[in-house]
Protein backbone atom coordinates (compact mmCIF):
# COMPACT_ATOMS: atom_id res chain seq x y z
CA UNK A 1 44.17 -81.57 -22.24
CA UNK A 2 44.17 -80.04 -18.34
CA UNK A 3 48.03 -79.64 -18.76
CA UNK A 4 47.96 -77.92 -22.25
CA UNK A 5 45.11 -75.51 -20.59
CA UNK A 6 47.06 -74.87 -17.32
CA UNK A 7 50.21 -74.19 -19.49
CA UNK A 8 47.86 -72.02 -21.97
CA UNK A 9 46.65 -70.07 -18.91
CA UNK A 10 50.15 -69.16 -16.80
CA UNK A 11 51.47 -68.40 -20.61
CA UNK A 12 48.59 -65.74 -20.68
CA UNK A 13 48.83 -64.47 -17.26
CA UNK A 14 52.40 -64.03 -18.13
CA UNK A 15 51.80 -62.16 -21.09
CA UNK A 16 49.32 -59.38 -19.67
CA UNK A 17 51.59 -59.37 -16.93
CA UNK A 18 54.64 -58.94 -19.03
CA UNK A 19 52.66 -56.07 -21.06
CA UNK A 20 51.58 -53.78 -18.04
CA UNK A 21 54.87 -53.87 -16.62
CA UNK A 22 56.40 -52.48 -19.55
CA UNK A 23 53.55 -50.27 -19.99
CA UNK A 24 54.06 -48.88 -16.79
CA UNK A 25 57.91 -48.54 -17.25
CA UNK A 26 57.22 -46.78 -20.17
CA UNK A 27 55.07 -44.66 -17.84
CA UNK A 28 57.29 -43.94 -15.65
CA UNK A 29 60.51 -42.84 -18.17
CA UNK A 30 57.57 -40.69 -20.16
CA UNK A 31 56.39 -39.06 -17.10
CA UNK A 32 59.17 -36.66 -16.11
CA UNK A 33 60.05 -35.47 -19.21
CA UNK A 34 56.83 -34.85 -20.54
CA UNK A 35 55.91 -32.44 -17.57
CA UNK A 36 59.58 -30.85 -18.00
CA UNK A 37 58.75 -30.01 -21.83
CA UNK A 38 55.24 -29.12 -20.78
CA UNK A 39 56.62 -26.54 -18.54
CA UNK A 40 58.72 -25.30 -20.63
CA UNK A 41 56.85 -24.86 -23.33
CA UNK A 42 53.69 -22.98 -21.25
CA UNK A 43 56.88 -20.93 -19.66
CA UNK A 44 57.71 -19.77 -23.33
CA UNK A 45 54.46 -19.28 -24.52
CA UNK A 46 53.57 -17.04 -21.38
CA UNK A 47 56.48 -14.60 -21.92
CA UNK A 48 55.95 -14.14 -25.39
CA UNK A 49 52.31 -13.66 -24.54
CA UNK A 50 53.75 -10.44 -22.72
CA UNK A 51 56.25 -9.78 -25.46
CA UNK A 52 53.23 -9.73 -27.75
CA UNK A 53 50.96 -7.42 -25.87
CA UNK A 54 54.08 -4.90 -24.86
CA UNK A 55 55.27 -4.33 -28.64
CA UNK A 56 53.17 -2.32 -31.66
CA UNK A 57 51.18 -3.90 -33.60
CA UNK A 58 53.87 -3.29 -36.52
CA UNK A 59 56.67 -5.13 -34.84
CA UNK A 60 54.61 -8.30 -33.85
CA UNK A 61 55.21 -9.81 -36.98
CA UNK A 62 58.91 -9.99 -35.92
CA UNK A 63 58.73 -11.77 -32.93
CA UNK A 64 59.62 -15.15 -32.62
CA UNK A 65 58.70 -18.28 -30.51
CA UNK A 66 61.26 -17.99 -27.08
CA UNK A 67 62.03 -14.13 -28.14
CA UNK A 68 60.40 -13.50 -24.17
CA UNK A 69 62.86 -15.79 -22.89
CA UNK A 70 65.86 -14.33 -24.27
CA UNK A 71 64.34 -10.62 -23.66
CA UNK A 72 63.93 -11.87 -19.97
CA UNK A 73 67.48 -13.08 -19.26
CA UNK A 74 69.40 -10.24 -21.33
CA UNK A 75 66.92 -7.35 -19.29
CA UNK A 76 67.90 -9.51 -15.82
CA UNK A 77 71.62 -9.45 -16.50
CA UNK A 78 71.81 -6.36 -17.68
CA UNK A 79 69.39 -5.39 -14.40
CA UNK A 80 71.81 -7.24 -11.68
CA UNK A 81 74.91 -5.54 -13.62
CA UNK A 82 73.68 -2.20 -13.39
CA UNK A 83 72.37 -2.91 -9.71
CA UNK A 84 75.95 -3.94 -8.80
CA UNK A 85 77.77 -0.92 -9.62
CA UNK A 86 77.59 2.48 -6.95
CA UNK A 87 75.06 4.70 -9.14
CA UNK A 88 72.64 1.05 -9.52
CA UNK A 89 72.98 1.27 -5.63
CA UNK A 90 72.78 4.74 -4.92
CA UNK A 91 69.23 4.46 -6.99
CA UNK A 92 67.89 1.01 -5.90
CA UNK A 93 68.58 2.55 -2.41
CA UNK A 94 66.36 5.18 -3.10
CA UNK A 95 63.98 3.21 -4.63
CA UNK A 96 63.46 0.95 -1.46
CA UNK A 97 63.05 3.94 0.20
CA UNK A 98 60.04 5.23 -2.21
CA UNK A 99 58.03 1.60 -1.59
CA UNK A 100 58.98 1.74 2.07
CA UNK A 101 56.61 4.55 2.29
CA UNK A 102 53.62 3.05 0.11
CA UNK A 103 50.96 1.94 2.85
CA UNK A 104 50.12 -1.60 2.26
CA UNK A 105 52.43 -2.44 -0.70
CA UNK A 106 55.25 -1.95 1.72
CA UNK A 107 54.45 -4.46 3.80
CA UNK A 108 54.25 -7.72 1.19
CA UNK A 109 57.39 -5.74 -0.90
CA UNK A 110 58.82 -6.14 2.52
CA UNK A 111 58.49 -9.77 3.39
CA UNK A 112 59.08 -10.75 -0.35
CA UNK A 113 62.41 -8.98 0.06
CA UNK A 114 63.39 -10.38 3.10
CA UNK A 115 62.50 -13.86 1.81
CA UNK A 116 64.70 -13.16 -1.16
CA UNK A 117 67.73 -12.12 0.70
CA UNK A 118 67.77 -15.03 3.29
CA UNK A 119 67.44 -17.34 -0.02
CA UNK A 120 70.33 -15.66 -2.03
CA UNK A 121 72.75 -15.40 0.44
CA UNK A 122 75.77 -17.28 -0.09
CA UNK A 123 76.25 -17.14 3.83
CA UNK A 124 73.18 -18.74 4.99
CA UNK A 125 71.58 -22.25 3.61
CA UNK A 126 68.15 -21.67 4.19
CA UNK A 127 67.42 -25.58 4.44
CA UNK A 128 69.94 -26.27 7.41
CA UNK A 129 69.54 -29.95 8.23
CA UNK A 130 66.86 -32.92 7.49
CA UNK A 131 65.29 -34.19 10.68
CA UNK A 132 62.76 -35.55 12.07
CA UNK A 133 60.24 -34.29 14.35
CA UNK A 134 57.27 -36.01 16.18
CA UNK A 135 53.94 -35.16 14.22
CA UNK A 136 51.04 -35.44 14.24
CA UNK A 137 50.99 -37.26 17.57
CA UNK A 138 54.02 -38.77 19.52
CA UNK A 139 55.68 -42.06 18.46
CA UNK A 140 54.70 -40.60 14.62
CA UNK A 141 57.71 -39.45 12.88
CA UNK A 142 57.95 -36.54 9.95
CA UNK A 143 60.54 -35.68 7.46
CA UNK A 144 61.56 -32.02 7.83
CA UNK A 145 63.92 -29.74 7.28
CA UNK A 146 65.77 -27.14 9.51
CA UNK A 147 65.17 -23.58 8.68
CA UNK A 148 66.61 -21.40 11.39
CA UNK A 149 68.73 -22.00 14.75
CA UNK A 150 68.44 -18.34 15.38
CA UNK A 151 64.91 -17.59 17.40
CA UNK A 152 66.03 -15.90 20.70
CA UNK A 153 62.94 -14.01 21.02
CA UNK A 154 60.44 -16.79 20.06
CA UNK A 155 62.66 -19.17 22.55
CA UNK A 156 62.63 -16.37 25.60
CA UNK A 157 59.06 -16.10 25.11
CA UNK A 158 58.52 -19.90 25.28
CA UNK A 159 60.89 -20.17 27.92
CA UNK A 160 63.06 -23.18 25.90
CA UNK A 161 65.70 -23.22 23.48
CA UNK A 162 63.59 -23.18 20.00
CA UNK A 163 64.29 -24.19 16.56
CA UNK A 164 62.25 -23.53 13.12
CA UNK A 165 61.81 -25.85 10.79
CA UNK A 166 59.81 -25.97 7.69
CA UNK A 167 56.90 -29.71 7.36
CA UNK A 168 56.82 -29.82 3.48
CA UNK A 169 53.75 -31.67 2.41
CA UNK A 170 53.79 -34.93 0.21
CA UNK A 171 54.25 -35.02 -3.04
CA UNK A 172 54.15 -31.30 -2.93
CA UNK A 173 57.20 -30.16 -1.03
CA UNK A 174 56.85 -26.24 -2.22
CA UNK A 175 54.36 -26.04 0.56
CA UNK A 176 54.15 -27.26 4.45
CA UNK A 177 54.03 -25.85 7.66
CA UNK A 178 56.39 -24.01 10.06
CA UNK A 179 57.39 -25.75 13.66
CA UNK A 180 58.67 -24.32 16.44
CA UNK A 181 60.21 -26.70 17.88
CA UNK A 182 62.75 -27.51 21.01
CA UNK A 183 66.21 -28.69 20.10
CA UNK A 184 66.56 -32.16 22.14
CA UNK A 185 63.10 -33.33 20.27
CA UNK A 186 64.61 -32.97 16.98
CA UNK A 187 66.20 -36.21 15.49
CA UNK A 188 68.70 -35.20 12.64
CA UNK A 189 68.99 -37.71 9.82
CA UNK A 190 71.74 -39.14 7.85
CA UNK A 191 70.72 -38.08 4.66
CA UNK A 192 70.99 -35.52 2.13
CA UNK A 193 68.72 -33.05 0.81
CA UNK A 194 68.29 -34.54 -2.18
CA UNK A 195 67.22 -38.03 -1.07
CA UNK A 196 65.02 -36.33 1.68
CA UNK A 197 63.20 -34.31 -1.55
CA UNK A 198 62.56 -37.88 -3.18
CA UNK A 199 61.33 -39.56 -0.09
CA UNK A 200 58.86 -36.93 0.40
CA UNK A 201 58.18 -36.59 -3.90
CA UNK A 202 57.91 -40.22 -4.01
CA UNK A 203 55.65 -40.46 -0.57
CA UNK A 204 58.22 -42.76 0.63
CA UNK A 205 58.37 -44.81 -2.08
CA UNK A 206 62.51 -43.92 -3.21
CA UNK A 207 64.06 -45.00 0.16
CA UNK A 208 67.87 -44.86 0.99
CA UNK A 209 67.56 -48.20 2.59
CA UNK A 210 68.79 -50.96 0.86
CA UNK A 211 66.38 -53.88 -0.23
CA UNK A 212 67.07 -57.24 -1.55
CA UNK A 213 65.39 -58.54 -5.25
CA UNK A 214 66.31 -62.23 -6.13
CA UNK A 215 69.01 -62.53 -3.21
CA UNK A 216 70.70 -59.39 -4.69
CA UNK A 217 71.02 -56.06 -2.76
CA UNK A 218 69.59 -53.29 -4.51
CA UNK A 219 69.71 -49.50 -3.29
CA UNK A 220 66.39 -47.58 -4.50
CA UNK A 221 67.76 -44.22 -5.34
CA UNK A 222 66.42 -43.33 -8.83
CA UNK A 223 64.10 -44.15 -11.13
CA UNK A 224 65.64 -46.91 -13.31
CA UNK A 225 66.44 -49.02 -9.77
CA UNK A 226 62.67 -48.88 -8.86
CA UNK A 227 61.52 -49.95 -12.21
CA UNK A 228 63.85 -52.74 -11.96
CA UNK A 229 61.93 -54.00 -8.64
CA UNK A 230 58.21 -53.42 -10.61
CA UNK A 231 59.81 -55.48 -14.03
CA UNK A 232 58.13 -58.73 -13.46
CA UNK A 233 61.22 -62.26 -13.40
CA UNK A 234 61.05 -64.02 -16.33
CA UNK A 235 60.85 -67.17 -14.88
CA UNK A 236 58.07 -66.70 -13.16
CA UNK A 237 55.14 -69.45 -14.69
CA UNK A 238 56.36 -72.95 -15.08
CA UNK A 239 55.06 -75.66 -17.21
CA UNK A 240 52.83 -77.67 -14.54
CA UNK A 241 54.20 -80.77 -16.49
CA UNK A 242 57.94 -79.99 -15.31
């Protein structure tokens, strides 16, 4: 009777086991592509929010769901086409020059714009490098990612050969903190800026290490590879009477 209740019991344990691991797998392969169609669906509702309000009240009846969208990308190509040629140029240069002279709104038009041209230019990666940088206190090692080599003034006035590089925050890497820090105390890792994204997305939990399940090497670099190591082994409850 013991044996039949020991081998009712691991069967059980088993069981729930079994059920919250696929639970969570099913978690985890819902997860991302719920919050993409979430986004994309609040994206298209607030555009044609805007569509909405901009139009007469006769014409609303005509609009359709993802008519902002499409309004959006047709008025931005037909924007960056016009701004290409020497008249879209000859008036987008005058234009700066109007906003220049605004007090105030000059100033955050100016930094926005300055932001946008590092990012968009072909001849410049704005993310240089991952490395690693001691922080918060030495011997304590942080993900980061090169922003600038460029910083004669900052490095003059610190008297030492400066970089800049940009702490993202974890799971959050859209914001961080900016480092000024000297060039022999950054480490520079082996490793894209993809995989540094996920290690920092993941809070270290995708690593570029290899780890071993069941004797078997297994890289963790994407989602299906980590849900392999949370799947519970079959075999793992065995009839005490074997």
């Amino acid at each position: 009777m013991s044996a039949l209740r020991a081998k009712i019991k691991f069967k059980t344990l088993y069981f729930v086991k079994h059920v919250k691991s696929n639970i969570l797998y099913g978690v985890f392969l819902l997860l991302p592509l719920l919050a993409t169609v979430f986004i994309i669906v609040k994206l298209f509702h607030w555009m044609d929010s805007w569509i909405y309000m901009a139009v007469p009240d006769s014409l609303r009846s005509y609009i359709v769901p993802g008519m902002g969208i499409i309004i959006l990308l047709v008025g931005t190509y037909l924007l960056g086409a016009f701004a290409r040629n020497y008249l879209g140029k000859r008036l987008l240069g005058i234009g700066n020059g109007i906003i220049n002279k605004i007090p105030f709104f000059n100033k955050i038009y100016g930094v926005l714009k300055q932001v946008v041209d590092a990012v968009a230019s072909p001849k410049k990666k704005v993310l240089d490098k991952v490395v690693l940088i001691e922080f918060p206190h030495k011997g304590s090692y942080c993900l980061a990612f090169v922003t600038s080599r460029e910083n004669s003034a900052i490095s003059k006035a610190a008297g030492s050969d400066l970089i800049s590089v940009f702490l993202p925050k974890a799971p959050n890497p859209a914001s961080g903190f900016l480092f000024y820090v000297p060039a022999a105390d950054v480490v520079e890792v082996d490793i894209s800026m993809e995989m540094a994204l996920k290690l920092i997305m993941s809070a270290g939990v995708v690593t570029p290490d290899k780890k071993t399940v069941d004797g078997n090497p297994l890289e963790i670099k994407d989602l299906r590879s980590l849900l392999h190591i949370l799947k519970p082994p079959k075999k793992e409850f065995h009839d005490p009477r074997d």
